[in-house]
C-alpha atoms as a PDB file:
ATOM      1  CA  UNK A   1       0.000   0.000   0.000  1.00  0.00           C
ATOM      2  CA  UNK A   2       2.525   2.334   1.025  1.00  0.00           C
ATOM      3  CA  UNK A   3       4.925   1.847  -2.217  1.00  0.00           C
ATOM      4  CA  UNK A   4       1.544   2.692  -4.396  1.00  0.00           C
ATOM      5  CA  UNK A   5       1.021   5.494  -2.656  1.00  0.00           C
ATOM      6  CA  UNK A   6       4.876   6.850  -3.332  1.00  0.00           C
ATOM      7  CA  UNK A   7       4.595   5.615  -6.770  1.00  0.00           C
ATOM      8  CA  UNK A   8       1.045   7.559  -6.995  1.00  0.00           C
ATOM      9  CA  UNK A   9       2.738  10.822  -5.482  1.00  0.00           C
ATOM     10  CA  UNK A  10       5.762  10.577  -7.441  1.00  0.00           C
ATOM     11  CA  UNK A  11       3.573  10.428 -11.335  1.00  0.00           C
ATOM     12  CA  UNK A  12       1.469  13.258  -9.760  1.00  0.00           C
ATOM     13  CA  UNK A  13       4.403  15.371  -8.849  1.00  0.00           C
ATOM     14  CA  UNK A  14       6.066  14.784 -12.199  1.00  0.00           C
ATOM     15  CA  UNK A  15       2.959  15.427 -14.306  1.00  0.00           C
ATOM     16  CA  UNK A  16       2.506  18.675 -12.484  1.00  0.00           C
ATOM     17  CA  UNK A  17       6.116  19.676 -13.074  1.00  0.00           C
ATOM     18  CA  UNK A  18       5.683  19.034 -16.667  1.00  0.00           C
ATOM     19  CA  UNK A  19       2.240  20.935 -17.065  1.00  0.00           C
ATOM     20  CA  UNK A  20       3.751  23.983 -15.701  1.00  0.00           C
ATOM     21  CA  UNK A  21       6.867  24.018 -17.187  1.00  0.00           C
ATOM     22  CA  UNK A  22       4.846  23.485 -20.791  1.00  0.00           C
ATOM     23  CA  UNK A  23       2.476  26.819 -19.503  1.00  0.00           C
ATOM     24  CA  UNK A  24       5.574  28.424 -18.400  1.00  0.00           C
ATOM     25  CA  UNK A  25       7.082  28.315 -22.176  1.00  0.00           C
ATOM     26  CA  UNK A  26       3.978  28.022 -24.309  1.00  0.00           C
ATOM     27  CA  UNK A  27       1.627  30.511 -22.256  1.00  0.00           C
ATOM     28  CA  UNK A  28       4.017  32.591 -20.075  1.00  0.00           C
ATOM     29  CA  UNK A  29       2.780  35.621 -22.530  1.00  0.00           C
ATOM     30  CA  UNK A  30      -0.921  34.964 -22.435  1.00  0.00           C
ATOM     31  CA  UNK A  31      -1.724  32.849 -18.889  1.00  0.00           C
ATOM     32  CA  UNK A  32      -1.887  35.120 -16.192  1.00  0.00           C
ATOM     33  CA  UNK A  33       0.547  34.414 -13.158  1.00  0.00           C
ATOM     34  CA  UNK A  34      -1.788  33.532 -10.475  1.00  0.00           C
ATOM     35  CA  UNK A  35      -2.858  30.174 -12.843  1.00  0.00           C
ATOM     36  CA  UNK A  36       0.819  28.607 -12.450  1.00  0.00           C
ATOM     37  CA  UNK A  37      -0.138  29.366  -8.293  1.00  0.00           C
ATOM     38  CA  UNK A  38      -1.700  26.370  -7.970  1.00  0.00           C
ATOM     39  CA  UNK A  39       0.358  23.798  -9.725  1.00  0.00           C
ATOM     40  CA  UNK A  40       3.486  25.082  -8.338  1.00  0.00           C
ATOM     41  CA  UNK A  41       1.976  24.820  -4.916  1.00  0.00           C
ATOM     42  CA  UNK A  42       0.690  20.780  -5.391  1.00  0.00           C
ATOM     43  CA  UNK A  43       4.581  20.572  -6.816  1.00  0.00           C
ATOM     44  CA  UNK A  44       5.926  21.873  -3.137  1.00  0.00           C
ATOM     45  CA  UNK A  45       3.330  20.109  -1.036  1.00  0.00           C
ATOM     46  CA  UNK A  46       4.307  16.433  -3.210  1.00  0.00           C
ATOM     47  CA  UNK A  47       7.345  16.938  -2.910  1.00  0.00           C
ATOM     48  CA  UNK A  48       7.052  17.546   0.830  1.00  0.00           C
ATOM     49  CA  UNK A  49       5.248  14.560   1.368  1.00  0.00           C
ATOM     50  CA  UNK A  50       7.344  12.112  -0.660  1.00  0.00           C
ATOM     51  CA  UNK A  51      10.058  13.103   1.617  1.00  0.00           C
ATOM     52  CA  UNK A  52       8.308  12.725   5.050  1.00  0.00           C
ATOM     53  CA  UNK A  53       7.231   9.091   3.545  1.00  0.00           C
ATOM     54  CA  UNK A  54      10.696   8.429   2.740  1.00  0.00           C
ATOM     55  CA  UNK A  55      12.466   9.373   6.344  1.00  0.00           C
ATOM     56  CA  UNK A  56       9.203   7.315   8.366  1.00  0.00           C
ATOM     57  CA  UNK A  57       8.162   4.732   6.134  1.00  0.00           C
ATOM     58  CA  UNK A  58      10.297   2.400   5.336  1.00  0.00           C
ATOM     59  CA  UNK A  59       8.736  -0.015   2.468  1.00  0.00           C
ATOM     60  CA  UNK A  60      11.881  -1.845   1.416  1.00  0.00           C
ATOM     61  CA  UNK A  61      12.340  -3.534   4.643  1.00  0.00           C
ATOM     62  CA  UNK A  62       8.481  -5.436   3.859  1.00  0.00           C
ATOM     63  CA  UNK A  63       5.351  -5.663   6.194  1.00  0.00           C
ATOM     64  CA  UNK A  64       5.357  -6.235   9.540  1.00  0.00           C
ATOM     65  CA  UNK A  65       4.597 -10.125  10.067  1.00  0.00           C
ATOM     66  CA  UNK A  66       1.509 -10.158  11.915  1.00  0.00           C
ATOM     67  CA  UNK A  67       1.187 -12.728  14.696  1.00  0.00           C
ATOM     68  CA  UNK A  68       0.021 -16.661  13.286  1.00  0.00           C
ATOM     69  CA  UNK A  69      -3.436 -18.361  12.897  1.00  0.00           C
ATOM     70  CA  UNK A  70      -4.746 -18.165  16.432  1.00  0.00           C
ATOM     71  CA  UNK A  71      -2.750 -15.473  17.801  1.00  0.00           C
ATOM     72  CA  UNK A  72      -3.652 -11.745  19.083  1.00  0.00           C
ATOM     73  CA  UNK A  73      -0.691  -9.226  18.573  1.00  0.00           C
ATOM     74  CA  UNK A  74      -0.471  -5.365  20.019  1.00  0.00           C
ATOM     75  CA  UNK A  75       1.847  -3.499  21.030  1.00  0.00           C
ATOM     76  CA  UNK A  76       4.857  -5.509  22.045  1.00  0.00           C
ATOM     77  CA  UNK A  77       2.754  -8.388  23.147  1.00  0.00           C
ATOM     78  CA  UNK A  78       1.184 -11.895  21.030  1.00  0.00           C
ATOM     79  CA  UNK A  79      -0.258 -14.305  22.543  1.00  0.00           C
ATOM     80  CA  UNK A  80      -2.806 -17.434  21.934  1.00  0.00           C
ATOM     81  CA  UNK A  81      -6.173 -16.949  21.964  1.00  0.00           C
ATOM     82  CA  UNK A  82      -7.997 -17.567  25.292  1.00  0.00           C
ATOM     83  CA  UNK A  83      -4.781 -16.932  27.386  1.00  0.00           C
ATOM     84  CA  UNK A  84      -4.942 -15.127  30.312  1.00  0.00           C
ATOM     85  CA  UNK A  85      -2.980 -12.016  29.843  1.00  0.00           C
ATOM     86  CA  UNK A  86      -3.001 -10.664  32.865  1.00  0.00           C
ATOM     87  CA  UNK A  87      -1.134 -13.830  34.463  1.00  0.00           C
ATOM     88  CA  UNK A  88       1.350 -14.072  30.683  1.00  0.00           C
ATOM     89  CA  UNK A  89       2.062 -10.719  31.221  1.00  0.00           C
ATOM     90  CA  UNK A  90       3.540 -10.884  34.369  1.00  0.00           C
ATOM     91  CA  UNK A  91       6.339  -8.220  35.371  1.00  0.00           C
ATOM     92  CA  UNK A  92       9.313 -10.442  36.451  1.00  0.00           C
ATOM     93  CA  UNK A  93      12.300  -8.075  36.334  1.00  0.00           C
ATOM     94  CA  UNK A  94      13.049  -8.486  39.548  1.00  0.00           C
ATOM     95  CA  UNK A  95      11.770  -9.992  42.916  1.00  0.00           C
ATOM     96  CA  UNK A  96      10.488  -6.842  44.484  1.00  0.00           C
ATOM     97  CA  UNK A  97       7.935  -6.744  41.012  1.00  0.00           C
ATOM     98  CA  UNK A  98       7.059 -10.081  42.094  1.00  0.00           C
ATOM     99  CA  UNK A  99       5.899  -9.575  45.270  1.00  0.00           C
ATOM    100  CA  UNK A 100       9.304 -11.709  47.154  1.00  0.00           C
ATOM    101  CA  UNK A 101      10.659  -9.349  49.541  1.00  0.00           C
ATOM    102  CA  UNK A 102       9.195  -6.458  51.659  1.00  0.00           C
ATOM    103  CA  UNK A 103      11.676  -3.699  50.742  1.00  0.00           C
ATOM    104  CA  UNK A 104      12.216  -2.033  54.290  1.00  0.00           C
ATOM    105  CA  UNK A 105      14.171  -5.373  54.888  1.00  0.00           C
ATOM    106  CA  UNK A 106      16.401  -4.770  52.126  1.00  0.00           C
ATOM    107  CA  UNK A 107      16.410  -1.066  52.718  1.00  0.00           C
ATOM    108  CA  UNK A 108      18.306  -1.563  56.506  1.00  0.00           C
ATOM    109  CA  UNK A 109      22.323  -1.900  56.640  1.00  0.00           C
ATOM    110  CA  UNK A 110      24.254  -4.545  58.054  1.00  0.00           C
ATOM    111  CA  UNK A 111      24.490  -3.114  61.876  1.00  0.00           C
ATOM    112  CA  UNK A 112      20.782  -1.865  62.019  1.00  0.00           C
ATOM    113  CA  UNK A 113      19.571  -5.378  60.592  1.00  0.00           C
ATOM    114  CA  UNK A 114      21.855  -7.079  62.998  1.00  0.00           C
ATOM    115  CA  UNK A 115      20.490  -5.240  66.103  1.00  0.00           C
ATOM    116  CA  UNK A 116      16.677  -5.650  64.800  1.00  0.00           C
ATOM    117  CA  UNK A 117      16.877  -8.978  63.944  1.00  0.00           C
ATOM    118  CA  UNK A 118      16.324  -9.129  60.397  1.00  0.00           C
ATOM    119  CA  UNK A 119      19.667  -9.887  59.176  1.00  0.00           C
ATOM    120  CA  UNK A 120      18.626 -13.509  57.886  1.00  0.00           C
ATOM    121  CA  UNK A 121      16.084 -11.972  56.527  1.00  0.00           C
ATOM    122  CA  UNK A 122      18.321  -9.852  54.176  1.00  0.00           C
ATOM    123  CA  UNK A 123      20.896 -12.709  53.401  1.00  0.00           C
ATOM    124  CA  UNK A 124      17.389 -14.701  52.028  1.00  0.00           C
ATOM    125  CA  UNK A 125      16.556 -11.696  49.716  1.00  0.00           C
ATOM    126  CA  UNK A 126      20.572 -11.316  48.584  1.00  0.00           C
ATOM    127  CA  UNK A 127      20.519 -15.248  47.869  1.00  0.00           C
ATOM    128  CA  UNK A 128      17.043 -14.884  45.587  1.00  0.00           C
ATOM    129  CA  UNK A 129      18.568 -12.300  43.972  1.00  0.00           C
ATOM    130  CA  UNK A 130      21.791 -14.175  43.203  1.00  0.00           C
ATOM    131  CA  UNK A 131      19.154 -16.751  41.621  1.00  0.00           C
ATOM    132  CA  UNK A 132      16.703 -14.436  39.847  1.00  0.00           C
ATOM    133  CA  UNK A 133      17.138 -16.949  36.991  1.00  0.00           C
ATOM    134  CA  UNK A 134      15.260 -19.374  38.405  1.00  0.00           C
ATOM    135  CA  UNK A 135      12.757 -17.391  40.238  1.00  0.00           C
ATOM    136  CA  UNK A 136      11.651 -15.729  37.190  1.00  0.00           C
ATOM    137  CA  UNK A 137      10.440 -19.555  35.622  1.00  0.00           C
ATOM    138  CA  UNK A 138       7.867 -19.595  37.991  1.00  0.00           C
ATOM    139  CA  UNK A 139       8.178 -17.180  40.884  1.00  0.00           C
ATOM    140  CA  UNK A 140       5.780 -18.198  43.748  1.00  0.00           C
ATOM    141  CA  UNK A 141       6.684 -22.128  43.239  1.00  0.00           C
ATOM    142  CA  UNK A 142      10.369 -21.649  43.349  1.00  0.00           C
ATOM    143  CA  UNK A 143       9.746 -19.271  46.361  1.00  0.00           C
ATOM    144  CA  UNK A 144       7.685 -22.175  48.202  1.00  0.00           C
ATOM    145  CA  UNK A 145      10.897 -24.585  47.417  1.00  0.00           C
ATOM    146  CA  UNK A 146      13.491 -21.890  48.818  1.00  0.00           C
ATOM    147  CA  UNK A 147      11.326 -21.913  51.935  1.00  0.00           C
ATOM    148  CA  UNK A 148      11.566 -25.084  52.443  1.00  0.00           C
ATOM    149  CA  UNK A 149      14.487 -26.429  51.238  1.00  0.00           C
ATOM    150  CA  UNK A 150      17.534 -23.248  50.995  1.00  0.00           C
ATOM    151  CA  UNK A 151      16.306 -21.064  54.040  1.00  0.00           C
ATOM    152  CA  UNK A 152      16.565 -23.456  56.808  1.00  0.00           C
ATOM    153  CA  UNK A 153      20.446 -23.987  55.293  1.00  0.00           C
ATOM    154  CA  UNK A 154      21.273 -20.507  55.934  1.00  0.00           C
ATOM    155  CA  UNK A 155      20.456 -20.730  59.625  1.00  0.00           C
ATOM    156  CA  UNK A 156      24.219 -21.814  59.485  1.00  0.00           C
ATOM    157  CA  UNK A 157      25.828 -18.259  58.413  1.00  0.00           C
ATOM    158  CA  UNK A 158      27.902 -16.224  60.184  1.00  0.00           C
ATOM    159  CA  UNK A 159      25.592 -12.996  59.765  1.00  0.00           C
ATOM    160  CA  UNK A 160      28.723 -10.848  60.713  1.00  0.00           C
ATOM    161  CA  UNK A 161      30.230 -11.413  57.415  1.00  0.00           C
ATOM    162  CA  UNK A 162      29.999  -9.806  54.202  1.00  0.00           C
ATOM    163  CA  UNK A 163      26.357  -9.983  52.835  1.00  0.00           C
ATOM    164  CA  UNK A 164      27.378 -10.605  49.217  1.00  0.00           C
ATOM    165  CA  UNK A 165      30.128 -13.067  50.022  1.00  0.00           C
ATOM    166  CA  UNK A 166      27.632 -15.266  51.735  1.00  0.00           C
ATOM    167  CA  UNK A 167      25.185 -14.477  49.449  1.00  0.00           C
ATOM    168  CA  UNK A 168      27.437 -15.931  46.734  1.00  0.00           C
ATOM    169  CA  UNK A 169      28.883 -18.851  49.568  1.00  0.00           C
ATOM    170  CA  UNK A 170      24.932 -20.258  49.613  1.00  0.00           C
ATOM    171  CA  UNK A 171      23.962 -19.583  46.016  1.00  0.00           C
ATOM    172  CA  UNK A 172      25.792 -22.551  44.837  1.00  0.00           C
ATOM    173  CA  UNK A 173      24.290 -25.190  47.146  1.00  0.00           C
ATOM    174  CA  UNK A 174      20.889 -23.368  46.792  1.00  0.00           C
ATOM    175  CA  UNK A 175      20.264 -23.876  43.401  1.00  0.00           C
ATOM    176  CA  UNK A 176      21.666 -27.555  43.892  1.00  0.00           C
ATOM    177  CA  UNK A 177      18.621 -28.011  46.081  1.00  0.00           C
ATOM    178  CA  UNK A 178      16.291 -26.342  44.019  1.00  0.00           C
ATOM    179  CA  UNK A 179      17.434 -28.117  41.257  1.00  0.00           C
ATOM    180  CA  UNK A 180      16.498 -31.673  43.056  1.00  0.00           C
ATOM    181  CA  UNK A 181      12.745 -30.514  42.992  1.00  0.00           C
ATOM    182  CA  UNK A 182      12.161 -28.179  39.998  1.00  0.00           C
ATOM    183  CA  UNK A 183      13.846 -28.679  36.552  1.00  0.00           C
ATOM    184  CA  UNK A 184      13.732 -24.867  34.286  1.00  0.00           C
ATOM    185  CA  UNK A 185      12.823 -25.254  30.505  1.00  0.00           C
ATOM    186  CA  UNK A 186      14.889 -26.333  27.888  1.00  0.00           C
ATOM    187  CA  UNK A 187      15.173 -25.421  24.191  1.00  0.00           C
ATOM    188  CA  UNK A 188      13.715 -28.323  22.346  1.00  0.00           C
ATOM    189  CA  UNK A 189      14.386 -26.462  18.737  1.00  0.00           C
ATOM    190  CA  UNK A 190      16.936 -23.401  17.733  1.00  0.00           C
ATOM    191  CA  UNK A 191      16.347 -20.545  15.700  1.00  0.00           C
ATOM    192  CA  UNK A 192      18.056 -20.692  12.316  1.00  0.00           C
ATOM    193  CA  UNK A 193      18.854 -23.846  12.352  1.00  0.00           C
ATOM    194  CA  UNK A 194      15.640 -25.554  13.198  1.00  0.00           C
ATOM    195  CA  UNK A 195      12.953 -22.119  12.594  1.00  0.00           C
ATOM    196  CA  UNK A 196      13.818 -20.156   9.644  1.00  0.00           C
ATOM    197  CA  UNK A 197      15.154 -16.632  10.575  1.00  0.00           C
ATOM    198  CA  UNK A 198      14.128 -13.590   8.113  1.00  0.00           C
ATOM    199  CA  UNK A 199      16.685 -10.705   8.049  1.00  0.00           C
ATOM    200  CA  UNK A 200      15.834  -7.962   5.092  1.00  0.00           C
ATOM    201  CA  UNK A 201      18.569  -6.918   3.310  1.00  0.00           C
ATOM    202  CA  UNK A 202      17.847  -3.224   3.586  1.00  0.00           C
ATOM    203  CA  UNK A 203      18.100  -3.193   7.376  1.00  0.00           C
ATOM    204  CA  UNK A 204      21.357  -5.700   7.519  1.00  0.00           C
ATOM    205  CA  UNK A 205      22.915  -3.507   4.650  1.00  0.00           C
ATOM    206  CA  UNK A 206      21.962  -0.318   6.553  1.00  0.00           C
ATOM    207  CA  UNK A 207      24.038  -2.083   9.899  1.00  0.00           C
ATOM    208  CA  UNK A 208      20.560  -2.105  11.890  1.00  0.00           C
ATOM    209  CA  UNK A 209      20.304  -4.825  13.754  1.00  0.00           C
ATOM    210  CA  UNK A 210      21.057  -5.778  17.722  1.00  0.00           C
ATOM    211  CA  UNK A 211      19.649  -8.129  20.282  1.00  0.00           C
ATOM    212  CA  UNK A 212      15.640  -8.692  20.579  1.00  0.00           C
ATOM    213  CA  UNK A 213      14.916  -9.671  24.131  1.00  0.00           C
ATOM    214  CA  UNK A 214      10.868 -10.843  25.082  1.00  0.00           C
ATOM    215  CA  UNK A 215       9.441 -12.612  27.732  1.00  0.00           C
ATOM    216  CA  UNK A 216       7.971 -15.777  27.134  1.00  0.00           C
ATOM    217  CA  UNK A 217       5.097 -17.910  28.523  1.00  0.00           C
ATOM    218  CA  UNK A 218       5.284 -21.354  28.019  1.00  0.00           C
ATOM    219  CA  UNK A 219       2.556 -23.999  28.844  1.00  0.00           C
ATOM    220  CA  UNK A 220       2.729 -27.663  29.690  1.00  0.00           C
ATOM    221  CA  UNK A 221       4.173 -28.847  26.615  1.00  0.00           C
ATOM    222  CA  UNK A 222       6.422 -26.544  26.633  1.00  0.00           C
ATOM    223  CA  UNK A 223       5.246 -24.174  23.320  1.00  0.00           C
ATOM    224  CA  UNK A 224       4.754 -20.747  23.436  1.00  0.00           C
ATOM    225  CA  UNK A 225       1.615 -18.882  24.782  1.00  0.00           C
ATOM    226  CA  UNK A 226       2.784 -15.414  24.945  1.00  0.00           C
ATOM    227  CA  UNK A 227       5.508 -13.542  23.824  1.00  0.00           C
ATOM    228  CA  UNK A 228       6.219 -10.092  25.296  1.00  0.00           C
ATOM    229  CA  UNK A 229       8.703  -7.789  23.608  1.00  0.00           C
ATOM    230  CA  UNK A 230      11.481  -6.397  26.154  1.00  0.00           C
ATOM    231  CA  UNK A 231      14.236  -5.220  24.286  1.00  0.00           C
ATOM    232  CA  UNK A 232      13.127  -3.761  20.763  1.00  0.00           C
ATOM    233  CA  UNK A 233      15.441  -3.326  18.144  1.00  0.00           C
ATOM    234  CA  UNK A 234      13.525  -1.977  15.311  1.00  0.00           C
ATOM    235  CA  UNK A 235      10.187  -2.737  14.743  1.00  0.00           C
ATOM    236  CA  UNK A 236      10.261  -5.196  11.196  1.00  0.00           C
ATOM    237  CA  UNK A 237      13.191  -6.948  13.097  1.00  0.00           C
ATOM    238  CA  UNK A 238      10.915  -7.394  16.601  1.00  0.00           C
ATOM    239  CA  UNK A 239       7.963  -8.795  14.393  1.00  0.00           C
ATOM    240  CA  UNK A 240      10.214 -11.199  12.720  1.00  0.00           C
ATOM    241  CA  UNK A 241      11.863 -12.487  15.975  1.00  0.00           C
ATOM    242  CA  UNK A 242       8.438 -12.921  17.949  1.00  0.00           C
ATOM    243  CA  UNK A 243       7.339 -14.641  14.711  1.00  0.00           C
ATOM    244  CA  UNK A 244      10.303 -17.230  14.966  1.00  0.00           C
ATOM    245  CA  UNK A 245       9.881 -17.688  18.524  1.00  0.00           C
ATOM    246  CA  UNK A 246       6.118 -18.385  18.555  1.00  0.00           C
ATOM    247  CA  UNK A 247       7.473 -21.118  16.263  1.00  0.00           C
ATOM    248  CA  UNK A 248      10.100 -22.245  19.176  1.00  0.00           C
ATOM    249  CA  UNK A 249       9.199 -25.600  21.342  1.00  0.00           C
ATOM    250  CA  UNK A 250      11.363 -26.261  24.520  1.00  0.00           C
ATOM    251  CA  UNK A 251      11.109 -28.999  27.137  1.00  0.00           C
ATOM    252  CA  UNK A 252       8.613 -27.581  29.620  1.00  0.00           C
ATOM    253  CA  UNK A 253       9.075 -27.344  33.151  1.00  0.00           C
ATOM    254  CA  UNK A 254       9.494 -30.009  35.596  1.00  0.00           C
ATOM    255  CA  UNK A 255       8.247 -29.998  39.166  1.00  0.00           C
ATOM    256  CA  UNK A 256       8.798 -33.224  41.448  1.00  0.00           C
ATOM    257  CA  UNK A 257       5.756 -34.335  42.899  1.00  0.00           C
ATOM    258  CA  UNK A 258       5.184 -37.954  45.014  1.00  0.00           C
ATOM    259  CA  UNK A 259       8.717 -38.699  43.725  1.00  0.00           C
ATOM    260  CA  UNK A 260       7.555 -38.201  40.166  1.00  0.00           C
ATOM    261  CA  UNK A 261       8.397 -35.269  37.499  1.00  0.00           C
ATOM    262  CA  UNK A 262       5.117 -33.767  36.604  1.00  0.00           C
ATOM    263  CA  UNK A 263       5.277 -30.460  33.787  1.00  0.00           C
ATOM    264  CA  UNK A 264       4.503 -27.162  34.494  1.00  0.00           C
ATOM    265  CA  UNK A 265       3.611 -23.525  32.730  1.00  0.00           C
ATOM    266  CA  UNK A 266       6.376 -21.370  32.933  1.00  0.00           C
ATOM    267  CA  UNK A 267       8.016 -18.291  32.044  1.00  0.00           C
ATOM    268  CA  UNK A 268      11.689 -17.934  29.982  1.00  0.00           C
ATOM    269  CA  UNK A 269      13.480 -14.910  29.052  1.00  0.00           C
ATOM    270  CA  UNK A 270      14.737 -15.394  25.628  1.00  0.00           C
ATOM    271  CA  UNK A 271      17.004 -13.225  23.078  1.00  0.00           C
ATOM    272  CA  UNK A 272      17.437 -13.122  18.990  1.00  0.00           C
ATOM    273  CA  UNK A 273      20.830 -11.511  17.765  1.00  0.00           C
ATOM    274  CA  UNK A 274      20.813  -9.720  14.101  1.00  0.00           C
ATOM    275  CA  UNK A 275      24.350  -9.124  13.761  1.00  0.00           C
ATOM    276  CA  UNK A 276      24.935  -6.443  10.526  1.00  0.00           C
ATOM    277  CA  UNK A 277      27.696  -6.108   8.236  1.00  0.00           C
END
């Protein structure tokens, strides 16, 4: 549509140009100025436009790919029909946004924490953080599994010592444990080897390219629900990357139950490179 519409502009703006140049020498004696007004003003106001097309439109690089059969895409965001977006969509950037810590813990320093009590408390938060990772796969189960199975380890520290060298001591061993009773996903298929990656050549020739990071929800089996944009490159190259990844499958989460590995939803953070030149 839009290359019609610059092709439209462009014959108008030339046919215009040649109309008043042929008044200009055939009539200049016998058409009265004010007649060549109007075609020299529809040659500005073309050539205007064709210009402000040019800098914001950008027709070579193709379409944006709209989200598959089944999908709903806006703004940043596709996902499946009849998911819930308000749970997909779930801010997980870090564990204050997902409701894991209350932040006047975090807030005190070591020697006010110490003498109120709460020190544990802010070597727990330091070792969540150290495994954000994890948490952000499924936030409030992983949290139930810290409870139960890292916290009680850390009744062992030596609280006078350096919060983030304990936090990193414990991390270690933490996610060991974690690791006995929840398994994260894992890509089943790769992009560009196993999905197709599209990369126009007028944005790769015109070195525009980078990382796209998104959000993604994953059910059961482990494909794609939702897909929310984080990082945006430019906006064909987001499409195309949110179109390859809605084509991803990965081994969905694991969660022991009754000594048996049962899949779960989850979330991943996941990243496409378009590396120019």
């Amino acid at each position: 549509m839009i290359i019609s519409l610059v092709f439209f502009l462009e014959s108008s703006v030339q046919v215009v140009w040649q109309t008043e140049l042929i008044c200009s020498v055939c009539c200049s004696d016998t058409l009265p100025s004010f007649c060549l007004a109007p075609m020299r003003f529809l040659n500005i106001a073309g050539v205007l436009l064709l210009a402000f097309l040019s800098i914001h439109c950008t027709p070579s690089s193709g379409e944006l790919p709209v989200p598959p059969d089944g999908w709903v895409g806006i703004e940043g965001k596709w996902w499946m029909e009849g998911v819930d977006t308000v749970r997909a969509f779930r801010d997980l950037e870090s564990l204050r946004s997902m409701g894991l810590y209350e932040e006047e813990v975090l807030a005190a320093n070591a020697s006010v924490a110490r003498r109120s009590g709460i020190a544990k408390e802010r070597l727990i938060i330091a070792v969540k953080q150290s495994l954000i990772p994890l948490f952000r796969n499924d936030p409030e189960h992983i949290d139930s599994l810290f409870t139960l199975y890292v916290a009680p380890k850390l009744d062992q520290a030596d609280l006078s010592q350096n919060l983030g060298d304990l936090a990193s001591t414990f991390k270690k061993d933490g996610y060991k444990s974690l690791r006995n009773h929840y398994r994260e996903p894992r890509k089943a298929l790769e992009v560009g080897t196993d999905i197709p990656l599209a990369y126009p050549d007028s944005l790769k020739n015109n070195n525009i390219g980078g990382r796209v990071s998104m959000q993604v929800r994953l059910n059961r089996e482990g494909m794609p629900e939702a897909i929310q944009l984080l990082e945006s490159v430019h906006p064909v190259l987001d499409a195309l990357a949110m179109e390859a990844t809605s084509k991803l499958e990965w081994s969905p989460a694991y969660v022991m139950e009754n000594g048996r590995w049962k899949p779960e939803s989850a979330w991943i953070r996941f990243s496409i490179s378009y590396r120019s030149g």
